[in-house]
PDB file of N, CA and C in Angstrom:
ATOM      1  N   UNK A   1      58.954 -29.854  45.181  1.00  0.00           N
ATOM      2  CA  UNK A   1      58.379 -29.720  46.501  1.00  0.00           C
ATOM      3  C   UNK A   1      58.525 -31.025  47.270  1.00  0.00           C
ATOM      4  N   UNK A   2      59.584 -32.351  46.820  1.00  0.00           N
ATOM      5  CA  UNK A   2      59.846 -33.161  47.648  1.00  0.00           C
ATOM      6  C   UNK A   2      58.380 -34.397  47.930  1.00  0.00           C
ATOM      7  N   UNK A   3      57.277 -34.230  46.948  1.00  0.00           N
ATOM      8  CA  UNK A   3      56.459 -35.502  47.103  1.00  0.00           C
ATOM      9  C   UNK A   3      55.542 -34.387  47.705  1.00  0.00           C
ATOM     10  N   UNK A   4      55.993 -33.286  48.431  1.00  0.00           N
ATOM     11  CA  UNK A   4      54.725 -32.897  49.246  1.00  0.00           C
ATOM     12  C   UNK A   4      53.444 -32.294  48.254  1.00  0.00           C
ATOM     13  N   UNK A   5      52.175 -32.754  48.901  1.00  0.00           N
ATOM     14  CA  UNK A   5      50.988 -32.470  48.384  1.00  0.00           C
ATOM     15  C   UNK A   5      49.810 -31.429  48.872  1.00  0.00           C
ATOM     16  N   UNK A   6      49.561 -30.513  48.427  1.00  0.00           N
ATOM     17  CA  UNK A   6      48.185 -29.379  49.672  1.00  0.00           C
ATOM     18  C   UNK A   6      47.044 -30.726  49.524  1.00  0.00           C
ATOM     19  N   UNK A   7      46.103 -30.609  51.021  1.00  0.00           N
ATOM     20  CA  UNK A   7      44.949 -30.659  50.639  1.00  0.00           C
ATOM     21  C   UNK A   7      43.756 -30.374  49.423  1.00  0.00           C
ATOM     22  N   UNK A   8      42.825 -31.087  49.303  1.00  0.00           N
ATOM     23  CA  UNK A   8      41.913 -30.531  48.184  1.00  0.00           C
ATOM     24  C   UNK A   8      41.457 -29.838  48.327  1.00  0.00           C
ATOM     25  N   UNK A   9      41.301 -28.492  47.666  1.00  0.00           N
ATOM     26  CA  UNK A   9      40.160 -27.161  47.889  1.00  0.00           C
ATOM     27  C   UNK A   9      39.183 -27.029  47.155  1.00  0.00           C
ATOM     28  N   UNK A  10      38.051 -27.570  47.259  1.00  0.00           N
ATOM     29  CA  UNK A  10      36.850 -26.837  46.733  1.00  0.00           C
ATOM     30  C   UNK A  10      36.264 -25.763  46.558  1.00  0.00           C
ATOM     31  N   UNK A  11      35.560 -25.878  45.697  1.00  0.00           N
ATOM     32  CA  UNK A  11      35.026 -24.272  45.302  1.00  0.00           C
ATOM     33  C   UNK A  11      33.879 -23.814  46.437  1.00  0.00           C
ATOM     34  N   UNK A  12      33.358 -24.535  46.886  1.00  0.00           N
ATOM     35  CA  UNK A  12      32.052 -23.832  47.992  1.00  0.00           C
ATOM     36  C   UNK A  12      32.768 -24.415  49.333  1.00  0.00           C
ATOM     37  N   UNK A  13      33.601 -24.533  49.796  1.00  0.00           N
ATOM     38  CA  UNK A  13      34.235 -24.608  51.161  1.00  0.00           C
ATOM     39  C   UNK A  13      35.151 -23.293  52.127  1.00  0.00           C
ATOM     40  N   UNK A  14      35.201 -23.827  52.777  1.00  0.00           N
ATOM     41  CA  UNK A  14      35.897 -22.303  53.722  1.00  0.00           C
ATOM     42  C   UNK A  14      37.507 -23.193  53.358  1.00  0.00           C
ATOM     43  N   UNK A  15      38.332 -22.192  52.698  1.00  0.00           N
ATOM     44  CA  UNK A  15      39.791 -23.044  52.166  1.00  0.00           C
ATOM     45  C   UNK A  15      40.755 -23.236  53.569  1.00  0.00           C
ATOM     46  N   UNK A  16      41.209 -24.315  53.810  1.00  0.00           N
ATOM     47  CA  UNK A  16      42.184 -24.142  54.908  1.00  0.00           C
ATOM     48  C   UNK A  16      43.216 -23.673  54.672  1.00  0.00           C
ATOM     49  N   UNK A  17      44.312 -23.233  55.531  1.00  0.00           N
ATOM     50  CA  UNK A  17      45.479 -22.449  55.564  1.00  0.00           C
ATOM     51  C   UNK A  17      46.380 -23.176  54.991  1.00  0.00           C
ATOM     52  N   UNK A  18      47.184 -23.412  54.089  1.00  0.00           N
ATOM     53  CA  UNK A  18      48.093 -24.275  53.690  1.00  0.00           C
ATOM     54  C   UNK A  18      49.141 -23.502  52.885  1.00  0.00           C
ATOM     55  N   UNK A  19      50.377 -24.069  53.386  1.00  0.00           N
ATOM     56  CA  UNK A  19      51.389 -23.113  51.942  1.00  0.00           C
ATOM     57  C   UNK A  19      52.730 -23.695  52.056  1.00  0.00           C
ATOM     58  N   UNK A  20      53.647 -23.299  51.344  1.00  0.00           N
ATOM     59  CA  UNK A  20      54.930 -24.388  51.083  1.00  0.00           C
ATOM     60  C   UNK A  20      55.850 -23.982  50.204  1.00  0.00           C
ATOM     61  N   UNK A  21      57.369 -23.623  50.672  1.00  0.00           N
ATOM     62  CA  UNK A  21      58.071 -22.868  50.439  1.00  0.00           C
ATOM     63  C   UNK A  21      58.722 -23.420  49.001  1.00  0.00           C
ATOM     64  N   UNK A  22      58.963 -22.603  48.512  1.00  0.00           N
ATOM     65  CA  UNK A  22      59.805 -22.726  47.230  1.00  0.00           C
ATOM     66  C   UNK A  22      60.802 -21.801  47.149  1.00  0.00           C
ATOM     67  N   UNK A  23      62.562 -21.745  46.933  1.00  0.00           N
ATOM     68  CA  UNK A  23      63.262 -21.548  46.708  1.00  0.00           C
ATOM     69  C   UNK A  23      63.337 -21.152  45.326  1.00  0.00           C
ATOM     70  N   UNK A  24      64.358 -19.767  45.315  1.00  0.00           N
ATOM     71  CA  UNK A  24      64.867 -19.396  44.325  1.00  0.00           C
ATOM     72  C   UNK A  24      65.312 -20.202  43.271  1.00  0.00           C
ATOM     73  N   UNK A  25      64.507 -20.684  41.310  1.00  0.00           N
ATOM     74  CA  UNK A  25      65.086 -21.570  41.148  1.00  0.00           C
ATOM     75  C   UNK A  25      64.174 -22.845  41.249  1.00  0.00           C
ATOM     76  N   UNK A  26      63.674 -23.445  42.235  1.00  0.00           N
ATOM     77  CA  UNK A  26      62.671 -24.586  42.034  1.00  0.00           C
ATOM     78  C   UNK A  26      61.762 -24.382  41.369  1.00  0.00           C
ATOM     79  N   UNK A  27      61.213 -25.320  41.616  1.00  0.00           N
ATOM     80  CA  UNK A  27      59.855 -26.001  40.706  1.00  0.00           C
ATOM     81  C   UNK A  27      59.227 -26.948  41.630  1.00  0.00           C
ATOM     82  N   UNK A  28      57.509 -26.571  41.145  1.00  0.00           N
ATOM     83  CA  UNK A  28      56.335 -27.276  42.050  1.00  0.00           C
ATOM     84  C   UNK A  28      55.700 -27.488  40.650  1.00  0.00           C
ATOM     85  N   UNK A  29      54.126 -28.253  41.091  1.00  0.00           N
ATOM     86  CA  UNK A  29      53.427 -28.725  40.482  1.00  0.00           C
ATOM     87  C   UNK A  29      52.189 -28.375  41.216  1.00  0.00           C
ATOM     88  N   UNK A  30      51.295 -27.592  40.075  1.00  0.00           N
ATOM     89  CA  UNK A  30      50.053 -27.219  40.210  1.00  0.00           C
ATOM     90  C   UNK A  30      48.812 -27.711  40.033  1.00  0.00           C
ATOM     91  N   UNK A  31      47.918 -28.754  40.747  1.00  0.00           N
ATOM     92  CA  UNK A  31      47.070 -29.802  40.141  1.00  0.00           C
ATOM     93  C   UNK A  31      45.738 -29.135  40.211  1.00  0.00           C
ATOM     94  N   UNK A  32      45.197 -28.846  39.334  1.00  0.00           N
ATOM     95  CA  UNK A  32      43.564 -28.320  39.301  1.00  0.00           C
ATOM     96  C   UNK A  32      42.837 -28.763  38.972  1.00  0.00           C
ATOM     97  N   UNK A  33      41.791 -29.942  39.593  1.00  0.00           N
ATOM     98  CA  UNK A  33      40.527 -30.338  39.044  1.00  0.00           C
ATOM     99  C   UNK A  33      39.478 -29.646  39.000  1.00  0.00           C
ATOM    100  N   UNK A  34      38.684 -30.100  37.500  1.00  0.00           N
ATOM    101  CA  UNK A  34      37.056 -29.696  37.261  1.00  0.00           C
ATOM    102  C   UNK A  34      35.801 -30.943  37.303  1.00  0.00           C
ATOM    103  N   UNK A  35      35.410 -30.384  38.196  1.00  0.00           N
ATOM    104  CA  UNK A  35      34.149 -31.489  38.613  1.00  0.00           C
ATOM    105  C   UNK A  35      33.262 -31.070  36.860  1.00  0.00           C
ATOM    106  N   UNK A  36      33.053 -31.652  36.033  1.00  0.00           N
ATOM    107  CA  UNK A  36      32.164 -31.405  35.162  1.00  0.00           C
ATOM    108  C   UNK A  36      30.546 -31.307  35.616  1.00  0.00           C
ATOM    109  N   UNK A  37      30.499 -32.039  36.562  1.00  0.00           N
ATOM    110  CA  UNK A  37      29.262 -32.574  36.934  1.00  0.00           C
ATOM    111  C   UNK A  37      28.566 -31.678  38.116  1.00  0.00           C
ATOM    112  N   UNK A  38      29.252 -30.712  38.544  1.00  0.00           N
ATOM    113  CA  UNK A  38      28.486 -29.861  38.762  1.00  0.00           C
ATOM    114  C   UNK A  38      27.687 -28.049  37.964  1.00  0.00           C
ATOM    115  N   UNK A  39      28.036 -28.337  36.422  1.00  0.00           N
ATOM    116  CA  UNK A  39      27.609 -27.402  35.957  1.00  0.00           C
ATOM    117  C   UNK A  39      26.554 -28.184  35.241  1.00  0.00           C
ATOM    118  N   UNK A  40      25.550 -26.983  34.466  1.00  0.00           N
ATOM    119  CA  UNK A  40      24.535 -27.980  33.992  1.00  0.00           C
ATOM    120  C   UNK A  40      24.381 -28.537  32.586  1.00  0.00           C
ATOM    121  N   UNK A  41      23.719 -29.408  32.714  1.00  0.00           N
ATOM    122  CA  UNK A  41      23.836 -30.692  31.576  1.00  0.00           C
ATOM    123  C   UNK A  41      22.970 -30.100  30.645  1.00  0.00           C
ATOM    124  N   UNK A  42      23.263 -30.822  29.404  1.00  0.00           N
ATOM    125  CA  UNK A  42      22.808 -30.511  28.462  1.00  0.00           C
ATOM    126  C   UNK A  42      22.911 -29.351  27.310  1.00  0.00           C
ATOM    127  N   UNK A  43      24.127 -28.218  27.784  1.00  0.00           N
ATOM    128  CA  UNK A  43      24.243 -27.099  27.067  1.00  0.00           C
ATOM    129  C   UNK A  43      25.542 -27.128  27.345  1.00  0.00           C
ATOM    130  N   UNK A  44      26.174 -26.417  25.931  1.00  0.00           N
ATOM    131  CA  UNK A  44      27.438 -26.282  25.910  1.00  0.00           C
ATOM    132  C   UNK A  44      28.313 -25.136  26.691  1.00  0.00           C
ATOM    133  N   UNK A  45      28.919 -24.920  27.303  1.00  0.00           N
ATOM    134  CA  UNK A  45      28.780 -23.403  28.160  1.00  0.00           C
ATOM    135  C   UNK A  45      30.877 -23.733  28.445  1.00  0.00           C
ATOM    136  N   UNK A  46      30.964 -22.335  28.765  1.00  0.00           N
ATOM    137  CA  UNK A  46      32.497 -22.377  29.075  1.00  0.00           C
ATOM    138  C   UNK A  46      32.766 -22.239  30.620  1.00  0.00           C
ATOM    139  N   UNK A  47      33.252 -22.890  31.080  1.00  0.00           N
ATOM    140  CA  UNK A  47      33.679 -23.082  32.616  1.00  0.00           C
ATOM    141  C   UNK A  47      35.299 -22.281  32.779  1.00  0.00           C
ATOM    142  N   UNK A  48      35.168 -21.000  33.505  1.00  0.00           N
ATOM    143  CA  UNK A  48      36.993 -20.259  33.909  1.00  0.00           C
ATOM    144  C   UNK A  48      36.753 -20.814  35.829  1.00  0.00           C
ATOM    145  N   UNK A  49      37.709 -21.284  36.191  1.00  0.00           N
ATOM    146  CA  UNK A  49      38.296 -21.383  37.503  1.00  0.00           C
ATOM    147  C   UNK A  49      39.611 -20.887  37.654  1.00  0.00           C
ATOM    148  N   UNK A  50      40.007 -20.064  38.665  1.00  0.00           N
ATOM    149  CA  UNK A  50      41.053 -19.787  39.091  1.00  0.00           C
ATOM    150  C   UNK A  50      41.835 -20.496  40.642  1.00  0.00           C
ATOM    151  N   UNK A  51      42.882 -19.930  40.400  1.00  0.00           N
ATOM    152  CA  UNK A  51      43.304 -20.350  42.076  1.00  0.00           C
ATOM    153  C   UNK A  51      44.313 -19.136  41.845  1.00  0.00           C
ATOM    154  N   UNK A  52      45.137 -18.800  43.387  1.00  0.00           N
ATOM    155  CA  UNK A  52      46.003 -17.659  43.340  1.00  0.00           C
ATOM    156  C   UNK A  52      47.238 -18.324  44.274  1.00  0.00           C
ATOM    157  N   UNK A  53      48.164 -17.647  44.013  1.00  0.00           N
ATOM    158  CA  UNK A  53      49.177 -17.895  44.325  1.00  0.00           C
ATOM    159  C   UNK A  53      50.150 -16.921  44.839  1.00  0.00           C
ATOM    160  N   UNK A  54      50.478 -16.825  46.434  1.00  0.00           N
ATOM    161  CA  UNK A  54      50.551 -15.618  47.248  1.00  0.00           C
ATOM    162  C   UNK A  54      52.361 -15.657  47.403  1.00  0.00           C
ATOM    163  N   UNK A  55      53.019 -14.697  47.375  1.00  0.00           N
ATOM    164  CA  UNK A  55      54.311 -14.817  47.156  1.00  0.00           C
ATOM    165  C   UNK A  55      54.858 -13.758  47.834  1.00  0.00           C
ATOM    166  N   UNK A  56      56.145 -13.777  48.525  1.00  0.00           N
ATOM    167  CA  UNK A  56      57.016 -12.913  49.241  1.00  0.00           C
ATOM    168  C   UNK A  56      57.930 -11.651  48.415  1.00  0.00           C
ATOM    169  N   UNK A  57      57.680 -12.270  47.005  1.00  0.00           N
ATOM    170  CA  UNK A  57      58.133 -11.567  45.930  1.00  0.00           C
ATOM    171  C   UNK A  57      57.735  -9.961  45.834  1.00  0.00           C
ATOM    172  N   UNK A  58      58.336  -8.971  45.917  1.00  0.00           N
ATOM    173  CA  UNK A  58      57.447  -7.548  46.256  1.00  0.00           C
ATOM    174  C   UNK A  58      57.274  -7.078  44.897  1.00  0.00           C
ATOM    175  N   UNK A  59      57.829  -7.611  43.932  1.00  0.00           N
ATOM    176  CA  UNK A  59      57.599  -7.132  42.548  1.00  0.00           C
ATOM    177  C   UNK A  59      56.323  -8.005  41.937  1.00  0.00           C
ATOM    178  N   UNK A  60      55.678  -9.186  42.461  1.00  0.00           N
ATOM    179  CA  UNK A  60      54.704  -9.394  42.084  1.00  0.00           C
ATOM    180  C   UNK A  60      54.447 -10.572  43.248  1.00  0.00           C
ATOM    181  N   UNK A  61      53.334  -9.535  44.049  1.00  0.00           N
ATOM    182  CA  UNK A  61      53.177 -10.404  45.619  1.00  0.00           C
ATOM    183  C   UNK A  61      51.949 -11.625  45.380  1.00  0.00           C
ATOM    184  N   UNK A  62      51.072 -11.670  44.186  1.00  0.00           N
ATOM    185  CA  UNK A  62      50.186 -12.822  44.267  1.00  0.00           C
ATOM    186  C   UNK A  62      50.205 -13.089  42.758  1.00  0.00           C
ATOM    187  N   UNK A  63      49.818 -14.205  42.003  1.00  0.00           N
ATOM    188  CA  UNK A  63      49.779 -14.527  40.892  1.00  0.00           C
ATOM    189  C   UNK A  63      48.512 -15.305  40.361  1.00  0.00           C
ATOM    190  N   UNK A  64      47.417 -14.733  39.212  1.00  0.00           N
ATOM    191  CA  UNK A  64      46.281 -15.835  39.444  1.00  0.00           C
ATOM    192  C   UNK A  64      46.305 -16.771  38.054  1.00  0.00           C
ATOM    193  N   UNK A  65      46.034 -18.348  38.733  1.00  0.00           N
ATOM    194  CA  UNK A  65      46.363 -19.182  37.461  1.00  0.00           C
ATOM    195  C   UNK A  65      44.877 -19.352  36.987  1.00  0.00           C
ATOM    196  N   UNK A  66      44.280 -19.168  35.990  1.00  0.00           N
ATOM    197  CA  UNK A  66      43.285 -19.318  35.786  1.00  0.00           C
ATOM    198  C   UNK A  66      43.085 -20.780  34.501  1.00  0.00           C
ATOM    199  N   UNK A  67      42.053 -21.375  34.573  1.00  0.00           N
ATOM    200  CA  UNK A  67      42.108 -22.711  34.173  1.00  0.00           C
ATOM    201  C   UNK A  67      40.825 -22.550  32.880  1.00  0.00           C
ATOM    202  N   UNK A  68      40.683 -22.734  31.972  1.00  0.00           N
ATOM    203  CA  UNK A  68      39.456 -22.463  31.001  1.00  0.00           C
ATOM    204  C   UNK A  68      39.337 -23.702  29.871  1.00  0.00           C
ATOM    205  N   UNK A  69      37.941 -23.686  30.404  1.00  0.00           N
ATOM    206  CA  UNK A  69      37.367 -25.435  29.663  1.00  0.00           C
ATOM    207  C   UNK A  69      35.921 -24.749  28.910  1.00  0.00           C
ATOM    208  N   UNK A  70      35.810 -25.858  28.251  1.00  0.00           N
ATOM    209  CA  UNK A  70      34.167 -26.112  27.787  1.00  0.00           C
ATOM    210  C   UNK A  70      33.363 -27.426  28.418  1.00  0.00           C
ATOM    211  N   UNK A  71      32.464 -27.118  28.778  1.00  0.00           N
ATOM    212  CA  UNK A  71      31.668 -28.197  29.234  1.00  0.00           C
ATOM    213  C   UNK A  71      30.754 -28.657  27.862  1.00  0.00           C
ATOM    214  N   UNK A  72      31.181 -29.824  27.359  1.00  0.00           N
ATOM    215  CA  UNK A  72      29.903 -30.461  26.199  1.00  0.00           C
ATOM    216  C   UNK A  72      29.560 -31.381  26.746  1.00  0.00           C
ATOM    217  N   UNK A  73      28.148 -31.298  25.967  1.00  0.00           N
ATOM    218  CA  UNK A  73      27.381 -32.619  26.510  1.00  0.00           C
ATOM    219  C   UNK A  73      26.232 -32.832  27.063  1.00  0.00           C
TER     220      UNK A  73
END
């Protein structure tokens, strides 16, 4: 994707419009952070986040990457 970067999207925000073409053949890079520190402390618990990924492709028009952690501690 040439250096280019989306904005950060948070989980409780209204997401802005952002998107960025990829060619038949390329490759991007998908960066997903987990705030640990907003789930709660002290119990071990499993944290799933997703994000989706919307595509012109008619054989599979969105794709969801889903991300799965444990919070210890």
């Amino acid at each position: 994707m040439a250096g280019k970067q989306s904005p950060q999207f948070e989980m409780h925000s209204e997401y802005p419009r952002w998107s960025q073409e990829l060619l038949p053949g390329q490759a991007g890079t998908l960066r997903l952070t987990l705030d640990p520190g907003i789930h709660d402390h002290g119990q071990e618990q499993p944290v799933v986040q997703g994000a989706f990924i919307y595509s012109d492709d008619v054989r599979a028009p969105q794709a969801l990457v889903k991300v799965m952690a444990r919070i210890e501690g």
